[in-house]
PDB file of N, CA and C in Angstrom:
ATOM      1  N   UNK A   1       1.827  13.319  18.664  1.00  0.00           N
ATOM      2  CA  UNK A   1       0.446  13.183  19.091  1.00  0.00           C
ATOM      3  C   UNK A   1      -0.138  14.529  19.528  1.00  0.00           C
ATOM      4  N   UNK A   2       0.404  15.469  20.362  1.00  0.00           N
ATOM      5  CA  UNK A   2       0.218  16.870  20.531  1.00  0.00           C
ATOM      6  C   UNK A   2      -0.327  17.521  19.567  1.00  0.00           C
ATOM      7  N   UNK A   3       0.561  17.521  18.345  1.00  0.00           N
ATOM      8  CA  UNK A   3       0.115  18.359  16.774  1.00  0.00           C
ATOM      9  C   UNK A   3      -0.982  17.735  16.413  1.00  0.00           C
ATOM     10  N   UNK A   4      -1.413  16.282  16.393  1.00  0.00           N
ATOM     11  CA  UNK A   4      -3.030  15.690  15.850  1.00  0.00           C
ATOM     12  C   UNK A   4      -4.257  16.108  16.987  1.00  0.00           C
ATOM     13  N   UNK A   5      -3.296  15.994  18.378  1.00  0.00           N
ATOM     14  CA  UNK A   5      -4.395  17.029  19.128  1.00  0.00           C
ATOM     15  C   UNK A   5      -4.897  18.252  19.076  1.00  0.00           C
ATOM     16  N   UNK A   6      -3.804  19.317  18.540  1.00  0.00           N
ATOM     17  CA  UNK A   6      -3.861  20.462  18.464  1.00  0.00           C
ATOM     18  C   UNK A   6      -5.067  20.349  17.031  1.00  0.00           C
ATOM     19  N   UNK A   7      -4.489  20.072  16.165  1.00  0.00           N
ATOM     20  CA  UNK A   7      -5.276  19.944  15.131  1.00  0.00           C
ATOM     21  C   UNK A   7      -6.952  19.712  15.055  1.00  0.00           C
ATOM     22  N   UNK A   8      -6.645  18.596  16.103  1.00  0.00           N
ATOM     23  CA  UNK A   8      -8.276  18.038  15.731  1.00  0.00           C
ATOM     24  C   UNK A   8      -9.405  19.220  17.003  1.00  0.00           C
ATOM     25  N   UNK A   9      -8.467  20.317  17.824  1.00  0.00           N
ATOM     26  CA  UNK A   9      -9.394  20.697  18.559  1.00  0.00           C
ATOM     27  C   UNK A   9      -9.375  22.398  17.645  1.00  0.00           C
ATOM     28  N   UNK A  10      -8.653  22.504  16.950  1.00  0.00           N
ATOM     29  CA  UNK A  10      -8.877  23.795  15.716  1.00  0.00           C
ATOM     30  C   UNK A  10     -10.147  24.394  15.828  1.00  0.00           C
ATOM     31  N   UNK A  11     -11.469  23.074  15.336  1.00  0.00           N
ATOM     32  CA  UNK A  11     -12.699  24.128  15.499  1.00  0.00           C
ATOM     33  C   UNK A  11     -13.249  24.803  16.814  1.00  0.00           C
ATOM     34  N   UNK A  12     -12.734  24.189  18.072  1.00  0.00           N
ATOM     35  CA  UNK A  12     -13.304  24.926  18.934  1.00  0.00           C
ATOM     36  C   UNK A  12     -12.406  26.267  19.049  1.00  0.00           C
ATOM     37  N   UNK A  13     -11.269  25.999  18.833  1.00  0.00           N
ATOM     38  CA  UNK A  13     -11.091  27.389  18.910  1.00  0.00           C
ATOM     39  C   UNK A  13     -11.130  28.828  17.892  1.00  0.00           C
ATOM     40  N   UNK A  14     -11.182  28.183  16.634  1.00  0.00           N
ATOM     41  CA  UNK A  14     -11.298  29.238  15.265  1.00  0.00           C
ATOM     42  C   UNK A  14     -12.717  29.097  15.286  1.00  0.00           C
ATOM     43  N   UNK A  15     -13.666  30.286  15.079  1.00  0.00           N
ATOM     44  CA  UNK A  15     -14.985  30.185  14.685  1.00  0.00           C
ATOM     45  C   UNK A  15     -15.217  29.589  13.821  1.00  0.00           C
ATOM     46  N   UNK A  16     -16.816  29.014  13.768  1.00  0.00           N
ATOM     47  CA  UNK A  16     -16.868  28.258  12.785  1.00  0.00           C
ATOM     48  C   UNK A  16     -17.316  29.010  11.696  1.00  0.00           C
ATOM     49  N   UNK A  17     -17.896  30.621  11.383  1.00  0.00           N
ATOM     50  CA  UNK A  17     -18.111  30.817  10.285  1.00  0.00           C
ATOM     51  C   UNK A  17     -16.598  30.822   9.514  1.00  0.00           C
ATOM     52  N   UNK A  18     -15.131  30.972  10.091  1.00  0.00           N
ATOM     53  CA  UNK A  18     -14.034  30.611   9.547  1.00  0.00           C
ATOM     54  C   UNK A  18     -14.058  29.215   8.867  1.00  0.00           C
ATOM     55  N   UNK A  19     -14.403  28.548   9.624  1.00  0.00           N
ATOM     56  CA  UNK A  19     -14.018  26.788   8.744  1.00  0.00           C
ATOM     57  C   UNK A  19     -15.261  27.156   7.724  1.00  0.00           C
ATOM     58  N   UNK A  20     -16.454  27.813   7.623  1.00  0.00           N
ATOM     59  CA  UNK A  20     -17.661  27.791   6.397  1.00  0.00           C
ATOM     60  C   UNK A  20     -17.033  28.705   5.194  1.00  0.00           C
ATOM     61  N   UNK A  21     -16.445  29.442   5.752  1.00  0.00           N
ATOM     62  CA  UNK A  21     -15.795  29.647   4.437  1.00  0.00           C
ATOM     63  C   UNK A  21     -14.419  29.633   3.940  1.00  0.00           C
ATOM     64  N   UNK A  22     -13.923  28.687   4.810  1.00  0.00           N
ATOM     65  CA  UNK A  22     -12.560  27.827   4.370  1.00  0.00           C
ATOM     66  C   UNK A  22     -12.845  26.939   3.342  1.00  0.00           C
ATOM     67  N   UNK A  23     -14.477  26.111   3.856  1.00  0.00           N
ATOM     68  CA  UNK A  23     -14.678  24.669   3.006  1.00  0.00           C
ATOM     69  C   UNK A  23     -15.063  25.543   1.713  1.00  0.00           C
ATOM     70  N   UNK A  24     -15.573  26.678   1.716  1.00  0.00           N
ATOM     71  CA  UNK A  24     -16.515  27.328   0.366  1.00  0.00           C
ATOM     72  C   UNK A  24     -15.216  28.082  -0.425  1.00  0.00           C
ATOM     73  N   UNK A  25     -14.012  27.920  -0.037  1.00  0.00           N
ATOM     74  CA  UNK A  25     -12.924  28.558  -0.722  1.00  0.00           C
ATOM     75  C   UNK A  25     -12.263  27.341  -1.004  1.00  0.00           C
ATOM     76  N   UNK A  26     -12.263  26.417   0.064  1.00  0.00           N
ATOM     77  CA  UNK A  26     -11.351  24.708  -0.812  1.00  0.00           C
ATOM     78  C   UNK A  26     -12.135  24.301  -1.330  1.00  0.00           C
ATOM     79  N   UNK A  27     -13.359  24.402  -1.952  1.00  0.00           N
ATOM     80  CA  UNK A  27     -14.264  22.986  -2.409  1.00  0.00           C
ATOM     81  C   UNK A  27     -15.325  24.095  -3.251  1.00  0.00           C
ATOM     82  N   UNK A  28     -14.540  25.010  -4.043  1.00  0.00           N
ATOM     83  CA  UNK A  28     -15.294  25.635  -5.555  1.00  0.00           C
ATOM     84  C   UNK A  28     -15.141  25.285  -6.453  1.00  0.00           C
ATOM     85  N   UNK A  29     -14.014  24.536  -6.210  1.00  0.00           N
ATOM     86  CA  UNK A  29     -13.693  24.161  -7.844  1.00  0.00           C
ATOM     87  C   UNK A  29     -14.069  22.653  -8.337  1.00  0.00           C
ATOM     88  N   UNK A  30     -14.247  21.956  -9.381  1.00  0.00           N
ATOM     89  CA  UNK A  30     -14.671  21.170 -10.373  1.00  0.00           C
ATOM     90  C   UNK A  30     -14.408  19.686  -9.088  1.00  0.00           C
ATOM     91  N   UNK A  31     -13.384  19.398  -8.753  1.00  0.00           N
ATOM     92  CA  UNK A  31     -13.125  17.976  -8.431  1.00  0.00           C
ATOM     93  C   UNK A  31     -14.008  17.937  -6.735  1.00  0.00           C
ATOM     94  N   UNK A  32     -14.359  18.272  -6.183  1.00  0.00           N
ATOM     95  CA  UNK A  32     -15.733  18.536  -5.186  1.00  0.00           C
ATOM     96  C   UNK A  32     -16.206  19.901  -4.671  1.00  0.00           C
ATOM     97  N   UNK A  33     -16.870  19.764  -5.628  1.00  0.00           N
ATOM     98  CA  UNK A  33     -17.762  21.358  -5.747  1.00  0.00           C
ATOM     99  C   UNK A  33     -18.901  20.754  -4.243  1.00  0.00           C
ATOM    100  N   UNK A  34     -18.500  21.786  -3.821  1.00  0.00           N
ATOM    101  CA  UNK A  34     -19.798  21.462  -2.325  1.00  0.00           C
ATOM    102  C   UNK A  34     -20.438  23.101  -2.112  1.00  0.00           C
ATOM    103  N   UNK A  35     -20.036  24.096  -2.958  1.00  0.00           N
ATOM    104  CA  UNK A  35     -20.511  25.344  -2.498  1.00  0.00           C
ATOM    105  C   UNK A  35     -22.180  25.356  -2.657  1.00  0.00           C
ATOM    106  N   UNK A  36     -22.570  26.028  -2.154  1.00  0.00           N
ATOM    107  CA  UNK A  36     -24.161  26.128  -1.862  1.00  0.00           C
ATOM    108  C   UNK A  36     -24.448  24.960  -1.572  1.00  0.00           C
ATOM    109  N   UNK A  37     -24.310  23.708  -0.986  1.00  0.00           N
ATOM    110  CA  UNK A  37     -24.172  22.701  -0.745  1.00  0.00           C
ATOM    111  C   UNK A  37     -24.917  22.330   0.852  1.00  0.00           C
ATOM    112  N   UNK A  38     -25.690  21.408   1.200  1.00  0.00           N
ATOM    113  CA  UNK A  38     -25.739  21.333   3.468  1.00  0.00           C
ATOM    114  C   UNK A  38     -24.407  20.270   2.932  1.00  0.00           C
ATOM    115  N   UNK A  39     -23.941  19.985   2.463  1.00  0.00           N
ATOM    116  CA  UNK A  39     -22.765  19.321   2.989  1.00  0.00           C
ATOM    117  C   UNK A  39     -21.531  20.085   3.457  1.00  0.00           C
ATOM    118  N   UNK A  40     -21.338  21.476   3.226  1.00  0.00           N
ATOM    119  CA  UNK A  40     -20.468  22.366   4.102  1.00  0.00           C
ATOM    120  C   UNK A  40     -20.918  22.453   5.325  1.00  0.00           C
ATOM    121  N   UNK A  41     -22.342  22.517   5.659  1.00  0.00           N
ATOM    122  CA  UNK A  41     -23.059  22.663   7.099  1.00  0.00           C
ATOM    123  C   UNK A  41     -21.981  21.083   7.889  1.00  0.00           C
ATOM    124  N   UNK A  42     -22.735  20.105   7.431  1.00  0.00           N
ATOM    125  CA  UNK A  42     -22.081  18.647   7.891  1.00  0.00           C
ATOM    126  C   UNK A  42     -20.875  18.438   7.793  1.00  0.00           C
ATOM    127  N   UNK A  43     -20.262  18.710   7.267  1.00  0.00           N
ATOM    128  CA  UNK A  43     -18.603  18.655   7.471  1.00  0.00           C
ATOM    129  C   UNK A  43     -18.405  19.856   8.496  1.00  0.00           C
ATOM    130  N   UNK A  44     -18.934  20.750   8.751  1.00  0.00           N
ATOM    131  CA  UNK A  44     -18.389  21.617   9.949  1.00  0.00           C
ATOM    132  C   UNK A  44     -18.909  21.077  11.085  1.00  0.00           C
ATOM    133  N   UNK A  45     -20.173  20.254  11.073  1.00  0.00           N
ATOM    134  CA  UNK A  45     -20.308  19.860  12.656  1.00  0.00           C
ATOM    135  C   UNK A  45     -19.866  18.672  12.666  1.00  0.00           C
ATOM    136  N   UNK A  46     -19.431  17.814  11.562  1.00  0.00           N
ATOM    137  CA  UNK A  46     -18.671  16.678  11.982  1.00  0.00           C
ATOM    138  C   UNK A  46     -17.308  16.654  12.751  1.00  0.00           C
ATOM    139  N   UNK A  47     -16.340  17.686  11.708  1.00  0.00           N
ATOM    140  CA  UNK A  47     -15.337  17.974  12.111  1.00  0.00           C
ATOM    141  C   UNK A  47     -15.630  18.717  13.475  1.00  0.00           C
ATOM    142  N   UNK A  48     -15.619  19.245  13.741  1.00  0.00           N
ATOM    143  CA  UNK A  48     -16.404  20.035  15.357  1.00  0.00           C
ATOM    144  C   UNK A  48     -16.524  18.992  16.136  1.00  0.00           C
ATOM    145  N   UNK A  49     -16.793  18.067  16.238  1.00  0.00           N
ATOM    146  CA  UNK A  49     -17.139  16.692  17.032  1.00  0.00           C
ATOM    147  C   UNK A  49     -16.109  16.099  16.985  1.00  0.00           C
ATOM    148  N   UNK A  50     -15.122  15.602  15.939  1.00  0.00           N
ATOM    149  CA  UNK A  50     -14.202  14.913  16.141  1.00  0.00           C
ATOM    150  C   UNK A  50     -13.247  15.284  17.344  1.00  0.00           C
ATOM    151  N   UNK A  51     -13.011  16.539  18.122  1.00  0.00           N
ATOM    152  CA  UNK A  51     -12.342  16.777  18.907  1.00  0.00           C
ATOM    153  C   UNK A  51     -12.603  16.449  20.523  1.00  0.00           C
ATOM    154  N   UNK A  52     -13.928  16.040  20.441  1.00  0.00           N
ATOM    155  CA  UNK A  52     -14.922  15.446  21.640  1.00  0.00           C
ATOM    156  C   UNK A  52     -14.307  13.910  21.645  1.00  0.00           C
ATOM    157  N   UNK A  53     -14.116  13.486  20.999  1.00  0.00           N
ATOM    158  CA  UNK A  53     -14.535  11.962  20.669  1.00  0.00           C
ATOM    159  C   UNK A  53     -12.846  11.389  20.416  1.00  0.00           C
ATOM    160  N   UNK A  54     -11.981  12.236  20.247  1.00  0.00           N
ATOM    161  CA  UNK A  54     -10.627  12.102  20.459  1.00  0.00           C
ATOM    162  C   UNK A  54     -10.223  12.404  21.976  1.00  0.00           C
ATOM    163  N   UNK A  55     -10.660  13.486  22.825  1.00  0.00           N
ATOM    164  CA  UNK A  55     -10.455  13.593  24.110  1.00  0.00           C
ATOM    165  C   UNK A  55     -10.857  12.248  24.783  1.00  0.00           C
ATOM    166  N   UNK A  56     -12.343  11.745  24.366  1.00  0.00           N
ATOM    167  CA  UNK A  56     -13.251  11.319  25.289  1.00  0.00           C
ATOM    168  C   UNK A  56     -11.927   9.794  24.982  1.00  0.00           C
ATOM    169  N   UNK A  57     -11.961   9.812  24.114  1.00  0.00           N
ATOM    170  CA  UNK A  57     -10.741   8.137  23.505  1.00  0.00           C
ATOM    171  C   UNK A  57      -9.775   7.546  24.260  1.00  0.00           C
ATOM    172  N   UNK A  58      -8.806   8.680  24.273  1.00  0.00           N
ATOM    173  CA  UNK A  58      -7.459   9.244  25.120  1.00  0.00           C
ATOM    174  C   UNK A  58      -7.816   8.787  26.626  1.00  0.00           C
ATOM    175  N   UNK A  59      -9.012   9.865  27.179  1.00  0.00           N
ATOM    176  CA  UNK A  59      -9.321   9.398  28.525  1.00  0.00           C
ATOM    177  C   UNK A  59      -9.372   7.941  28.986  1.00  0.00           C
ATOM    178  N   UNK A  60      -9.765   7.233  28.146  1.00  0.00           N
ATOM    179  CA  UNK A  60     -10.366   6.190  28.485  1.00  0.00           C
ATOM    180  C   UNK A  60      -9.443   4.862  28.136  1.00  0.00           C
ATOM    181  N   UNK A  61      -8.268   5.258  27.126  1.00  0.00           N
ATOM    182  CA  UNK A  61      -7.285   4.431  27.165  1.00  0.00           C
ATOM    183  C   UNK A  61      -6.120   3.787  28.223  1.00  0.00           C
ATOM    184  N   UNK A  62      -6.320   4.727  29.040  1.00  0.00           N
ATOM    185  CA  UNK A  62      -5.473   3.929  30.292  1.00  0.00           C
ATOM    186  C   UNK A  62      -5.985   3.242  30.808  1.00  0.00           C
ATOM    187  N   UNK A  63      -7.878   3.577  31.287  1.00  0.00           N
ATOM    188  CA  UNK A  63      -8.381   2.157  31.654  1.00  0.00           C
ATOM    189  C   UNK A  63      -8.347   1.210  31.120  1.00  0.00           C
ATOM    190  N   UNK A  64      -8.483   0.872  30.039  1.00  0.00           N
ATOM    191  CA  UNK A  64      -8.559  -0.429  29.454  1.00  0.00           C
ATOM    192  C   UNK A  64      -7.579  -1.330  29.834  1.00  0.00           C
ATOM    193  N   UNK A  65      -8.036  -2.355  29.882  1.00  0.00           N
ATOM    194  CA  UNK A  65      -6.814  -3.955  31.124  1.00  0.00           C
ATOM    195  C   UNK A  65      -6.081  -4.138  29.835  1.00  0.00           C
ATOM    196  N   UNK A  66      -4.864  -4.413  29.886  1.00  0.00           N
ATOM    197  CA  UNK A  66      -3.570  -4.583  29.414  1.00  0.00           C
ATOM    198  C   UNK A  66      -3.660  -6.009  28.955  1.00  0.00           C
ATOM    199  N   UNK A  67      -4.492  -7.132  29.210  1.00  0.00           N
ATOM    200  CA  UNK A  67      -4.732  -8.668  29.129  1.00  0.00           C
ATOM    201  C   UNK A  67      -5.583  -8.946  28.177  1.00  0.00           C
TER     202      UNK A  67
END
């Protein structure tokens, strides 16, 4: 669980013009071409968020009643 944490908080710590042109170096070629694309924009602030929303999850799982 550590490593999916580590993982999912990646964008806050690598800049994000790194992940913009990670997605524009994985996603040139033929099977999802997204270069010049706003869908590289949206996949970087999605992913960017997912690490909010995994903390905020976690927190909130011990409250929940066991019944």
């Amino acid at each position: 669980m550590r490593f999916i944490e580590f993982i999912s908080s990646l964008p806050y710590i690598i800049p994000g013009t790194f992940f913009g042109i990670g997605y524009i170096l994985a996603f040139n070629k033929t099977p999802l071409l997204l270069t010049g694309t706003v869908a590289i924009v949206v996949l970087n602030c999605t992913f960017r968020q997912i690490s909010v929303g995994s903390k905020a999850a976690s927190a909130l799982f011990p409250n929940i009643d066991k019944q």
